[in-house]
Protein backbone atom coordinates (compact mmCIF):
# COMPACT_ATOMS: atom_id res chain seq x y z
CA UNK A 1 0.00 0.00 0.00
CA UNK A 2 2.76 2.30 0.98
CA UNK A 3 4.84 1.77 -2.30
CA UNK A 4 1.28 2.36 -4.49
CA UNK A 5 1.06 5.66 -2.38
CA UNK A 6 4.64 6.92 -3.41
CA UNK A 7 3.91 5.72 -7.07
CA UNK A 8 0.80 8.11 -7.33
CA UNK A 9 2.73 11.17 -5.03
CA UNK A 10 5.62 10.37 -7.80
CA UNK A 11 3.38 10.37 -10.81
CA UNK A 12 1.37 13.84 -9.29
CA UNK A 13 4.15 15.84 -8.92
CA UNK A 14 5.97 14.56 -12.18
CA UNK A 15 2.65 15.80 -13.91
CA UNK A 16 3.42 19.52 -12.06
CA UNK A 17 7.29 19.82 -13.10
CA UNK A 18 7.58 22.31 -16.26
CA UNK A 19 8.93 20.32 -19.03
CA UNK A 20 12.36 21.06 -20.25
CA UNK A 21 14.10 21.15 -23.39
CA UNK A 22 17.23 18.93 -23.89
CA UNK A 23 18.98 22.76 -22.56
CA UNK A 24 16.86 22.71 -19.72
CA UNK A 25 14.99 25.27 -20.88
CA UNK A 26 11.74 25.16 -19.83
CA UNK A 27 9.03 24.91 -22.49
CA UNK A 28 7.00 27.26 -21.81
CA UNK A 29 9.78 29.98 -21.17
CA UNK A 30 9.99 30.37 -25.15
CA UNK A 31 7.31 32.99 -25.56
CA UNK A 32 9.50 34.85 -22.94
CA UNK A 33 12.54 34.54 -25.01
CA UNK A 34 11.09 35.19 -27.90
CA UNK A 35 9.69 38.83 -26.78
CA UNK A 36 13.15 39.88 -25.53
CA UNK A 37 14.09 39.62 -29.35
CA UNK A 38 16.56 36.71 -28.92
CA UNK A 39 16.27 33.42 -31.61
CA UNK A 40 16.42 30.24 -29.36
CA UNK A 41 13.48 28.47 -30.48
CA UNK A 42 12.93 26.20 -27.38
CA UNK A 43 8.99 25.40 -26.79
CA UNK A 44 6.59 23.13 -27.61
CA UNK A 45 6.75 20.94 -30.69
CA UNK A 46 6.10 22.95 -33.76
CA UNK A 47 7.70 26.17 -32.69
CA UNK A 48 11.17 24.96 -33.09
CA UNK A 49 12.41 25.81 -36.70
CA UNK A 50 14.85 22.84 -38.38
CA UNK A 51 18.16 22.83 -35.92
CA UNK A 52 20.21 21.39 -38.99
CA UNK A 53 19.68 24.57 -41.49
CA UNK A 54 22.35 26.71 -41.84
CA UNK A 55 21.96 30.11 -43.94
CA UNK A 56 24.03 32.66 -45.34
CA UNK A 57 23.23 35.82 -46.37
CA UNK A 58 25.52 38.50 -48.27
CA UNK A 59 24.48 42.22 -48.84
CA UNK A 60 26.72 43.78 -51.85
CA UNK A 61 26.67 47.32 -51.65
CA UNK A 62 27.08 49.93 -54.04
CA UNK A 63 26.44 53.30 -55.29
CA UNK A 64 25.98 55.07 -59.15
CA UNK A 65 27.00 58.05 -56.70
CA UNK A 66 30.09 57.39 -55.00
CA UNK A 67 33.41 55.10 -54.94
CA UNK A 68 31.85 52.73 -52.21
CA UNK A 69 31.51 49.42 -52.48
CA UNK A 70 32.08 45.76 -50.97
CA UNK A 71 29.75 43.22 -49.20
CA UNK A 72 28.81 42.49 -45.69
CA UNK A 73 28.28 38.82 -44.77
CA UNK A 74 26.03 37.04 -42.62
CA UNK A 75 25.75 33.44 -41.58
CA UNK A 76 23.90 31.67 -38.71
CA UNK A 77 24.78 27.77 -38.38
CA UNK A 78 21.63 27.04 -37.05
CA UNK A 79 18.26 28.89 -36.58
CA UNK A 80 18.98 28.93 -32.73
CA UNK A 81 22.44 30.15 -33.43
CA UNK A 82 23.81 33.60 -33.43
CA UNK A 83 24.45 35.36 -36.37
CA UNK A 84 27.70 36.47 -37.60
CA UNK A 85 28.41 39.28 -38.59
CA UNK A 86 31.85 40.78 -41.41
CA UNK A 87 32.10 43.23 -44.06
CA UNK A 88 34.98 44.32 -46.40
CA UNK A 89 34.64 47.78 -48.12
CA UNK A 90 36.36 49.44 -50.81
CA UNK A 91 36.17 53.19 -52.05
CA UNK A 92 35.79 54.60 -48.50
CA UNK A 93 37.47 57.97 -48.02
CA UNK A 94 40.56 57.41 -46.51
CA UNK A 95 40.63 57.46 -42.33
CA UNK A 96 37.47 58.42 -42.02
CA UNK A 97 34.36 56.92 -39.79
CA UNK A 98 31.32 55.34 -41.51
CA UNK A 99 28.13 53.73 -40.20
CA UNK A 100 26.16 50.85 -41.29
CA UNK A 101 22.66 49.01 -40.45
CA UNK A 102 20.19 47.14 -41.57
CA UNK A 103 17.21 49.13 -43.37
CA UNK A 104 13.59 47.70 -43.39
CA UNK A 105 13.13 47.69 -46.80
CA UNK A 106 15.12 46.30 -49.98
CA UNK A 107 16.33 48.53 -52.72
CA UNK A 108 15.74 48.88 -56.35
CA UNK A 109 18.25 47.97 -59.27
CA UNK A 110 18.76 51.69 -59.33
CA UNK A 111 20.25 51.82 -56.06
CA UNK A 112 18.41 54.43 -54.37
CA UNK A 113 19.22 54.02 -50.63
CA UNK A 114 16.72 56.13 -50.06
CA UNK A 115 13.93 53.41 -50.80
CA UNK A 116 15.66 51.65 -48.12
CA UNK A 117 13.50 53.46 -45.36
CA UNK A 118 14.64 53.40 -41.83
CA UNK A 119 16.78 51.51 -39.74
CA UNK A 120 15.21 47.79 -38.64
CA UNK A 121 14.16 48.98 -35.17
CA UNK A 122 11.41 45.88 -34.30
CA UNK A 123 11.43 46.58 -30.88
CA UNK A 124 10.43 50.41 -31.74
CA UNK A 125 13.71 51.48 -29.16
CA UNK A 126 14.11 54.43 -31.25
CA UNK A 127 11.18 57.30 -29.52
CA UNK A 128 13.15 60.34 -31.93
CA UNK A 129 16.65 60.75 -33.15
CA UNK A 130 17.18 63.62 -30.62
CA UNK A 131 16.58 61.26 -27.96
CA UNK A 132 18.22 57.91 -29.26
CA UNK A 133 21.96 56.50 -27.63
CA UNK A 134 22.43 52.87 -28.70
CA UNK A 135 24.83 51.39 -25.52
CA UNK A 136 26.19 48.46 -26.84
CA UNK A 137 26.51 47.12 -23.13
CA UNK A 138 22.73 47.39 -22.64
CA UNK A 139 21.77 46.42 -26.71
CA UNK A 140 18.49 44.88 -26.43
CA UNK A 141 16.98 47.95 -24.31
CA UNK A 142 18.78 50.97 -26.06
CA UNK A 143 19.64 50.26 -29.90
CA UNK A 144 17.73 49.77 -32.87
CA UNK A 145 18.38 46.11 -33.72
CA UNK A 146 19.46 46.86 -37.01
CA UNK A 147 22.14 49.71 -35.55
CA UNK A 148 25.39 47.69 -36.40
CA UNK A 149 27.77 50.14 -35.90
CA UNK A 150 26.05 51.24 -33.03
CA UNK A 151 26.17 47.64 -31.69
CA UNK A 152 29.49 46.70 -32.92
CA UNK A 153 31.51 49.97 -33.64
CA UNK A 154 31.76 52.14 -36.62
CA UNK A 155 33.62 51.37 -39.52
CA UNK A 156 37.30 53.12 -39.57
CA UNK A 157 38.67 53.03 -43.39
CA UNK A 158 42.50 53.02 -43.98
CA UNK A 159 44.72 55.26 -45.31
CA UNK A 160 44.12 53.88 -48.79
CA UNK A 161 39.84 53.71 -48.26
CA UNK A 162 39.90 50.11 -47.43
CA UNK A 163 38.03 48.25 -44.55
CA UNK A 164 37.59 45.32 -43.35
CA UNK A 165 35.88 44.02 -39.93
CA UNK A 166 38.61 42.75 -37.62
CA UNK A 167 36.74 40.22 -36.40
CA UNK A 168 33.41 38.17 -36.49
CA UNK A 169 30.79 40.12 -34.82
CA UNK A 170 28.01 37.68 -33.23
CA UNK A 171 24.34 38.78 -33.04
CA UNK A 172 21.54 36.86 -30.92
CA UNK A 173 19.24 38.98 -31.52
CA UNK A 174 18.74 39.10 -35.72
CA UNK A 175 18.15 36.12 -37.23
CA UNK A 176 18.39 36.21 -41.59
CA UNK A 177 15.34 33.65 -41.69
CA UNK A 178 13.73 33.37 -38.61
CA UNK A 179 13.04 35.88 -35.22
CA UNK A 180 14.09 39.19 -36.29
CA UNK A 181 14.20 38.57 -40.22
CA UNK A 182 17.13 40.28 -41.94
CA UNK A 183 16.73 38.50 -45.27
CA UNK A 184 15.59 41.14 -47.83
CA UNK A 185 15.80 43.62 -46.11
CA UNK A 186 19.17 46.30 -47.05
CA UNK A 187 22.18 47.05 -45.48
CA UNK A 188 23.20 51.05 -45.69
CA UNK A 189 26.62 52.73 -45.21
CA UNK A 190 26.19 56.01 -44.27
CA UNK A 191 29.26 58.44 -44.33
CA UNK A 192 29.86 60.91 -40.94
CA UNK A 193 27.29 63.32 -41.82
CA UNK A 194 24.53 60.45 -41.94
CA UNK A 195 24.62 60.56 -45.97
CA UNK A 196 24.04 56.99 -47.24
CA UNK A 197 26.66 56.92 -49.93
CA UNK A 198 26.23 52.63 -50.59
CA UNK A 199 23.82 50.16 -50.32
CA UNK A 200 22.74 46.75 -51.52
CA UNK A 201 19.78 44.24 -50.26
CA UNK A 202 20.19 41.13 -48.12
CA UNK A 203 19.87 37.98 -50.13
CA UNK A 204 19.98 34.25 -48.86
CA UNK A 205 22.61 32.57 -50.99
CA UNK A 206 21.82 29.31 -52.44
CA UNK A 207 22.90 25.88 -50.39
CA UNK A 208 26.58 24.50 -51.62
């Protein structure tokens, strides 16, 4: 009688423990996750996207108006991944700072940046640009998601108008298919003065 009694107490309170992901995550916990922006798909079955995708996206940038031009790469191993995050640019002027972020909308063949609209701000962190100060210690709460330079650090070109990222920047919070979509969307490069002298759209490049 005793042992049938610990069976059931067992069996109740095995009912009333959260479930938990093979992280030990708790399922429920990714509708939580999710609104803080970040793109770890833990939760019930159905919400997770395929763990064996990988994607990469590439934005080439480019101008009819100015000497700019180069790519920035993205690639996430996995939808739960970060995404990571290098450019290389040509044509800059030399030693000077330029910014760069992801727009909400694509561009044309005619590369108007200007149909690129505003920076990706999904989270709506940006109240007025009077106001806005992207801390890149406190991301999530202060910058526009899409603020890469604000997130990262600016752009610094050489003496000869080259750049290229020094290292591998890793976002959790953008995700090029999934979460906070990237994927056709643009990437801008705005000079010092906020003038978006290059651009180019964010395309998903085809699996090797």
């Amino acid at each position: 009688m005793l042992c049938r009694f610990a069976t059931l107490v067992a069996v109740i309170c095995g009912a009333l423990l959260p479930l938990t992901s093979a992280q030990g995550v708790p399922q429920g916990t990714y509708r939580t996750i999710q609104a803080r922006g970040l793109r770890q798909n833990y939760g019930p079955s159905g919400s997770q996207p395929n763990p064996k995708v990988s994607d990469t996206a590439i934005a080439k940038v480019a101008s009819h108006t100015t000497t700019v031009s180069g790519q920035v790469t993205f690639y996430q191993a996995d939808p739960r991944a970060p995404v990571q995050i290098k450019y290389s640019l040509t044509g800059l002027k030399p030693n000077q700072i330029y910014h760069y972020h992801v727009h909400e909308s694509p561009v044309g063949e005619n590369l108007d940046c200007s149909a690129a609209g505003g920076h990706y701000d999904p989270t709506k962190v940006n109240k007025g640009a009077a106001t806005y100060k992207c801390n890149p210690n406190d991301a999530f709460a202060t910058c526009e998601l899409g603020d890469l330079s604000g997130r990262f650090g600016p752009i610094v070109a050489t003496g000869t108008g080259l750049a290229q990222s020094s290292q591998t920047y890793r976002d959790v919070y953008l995700g090029i298919r999934n979460g906070n979509i990237i994927a056709n969307r643009a990437v801008v490069v705005h000079n010092e003065k906020g003038d978006r002298v290059a651009c180019g759209n964010i395309l998903v490049q085809a699996a090797n």
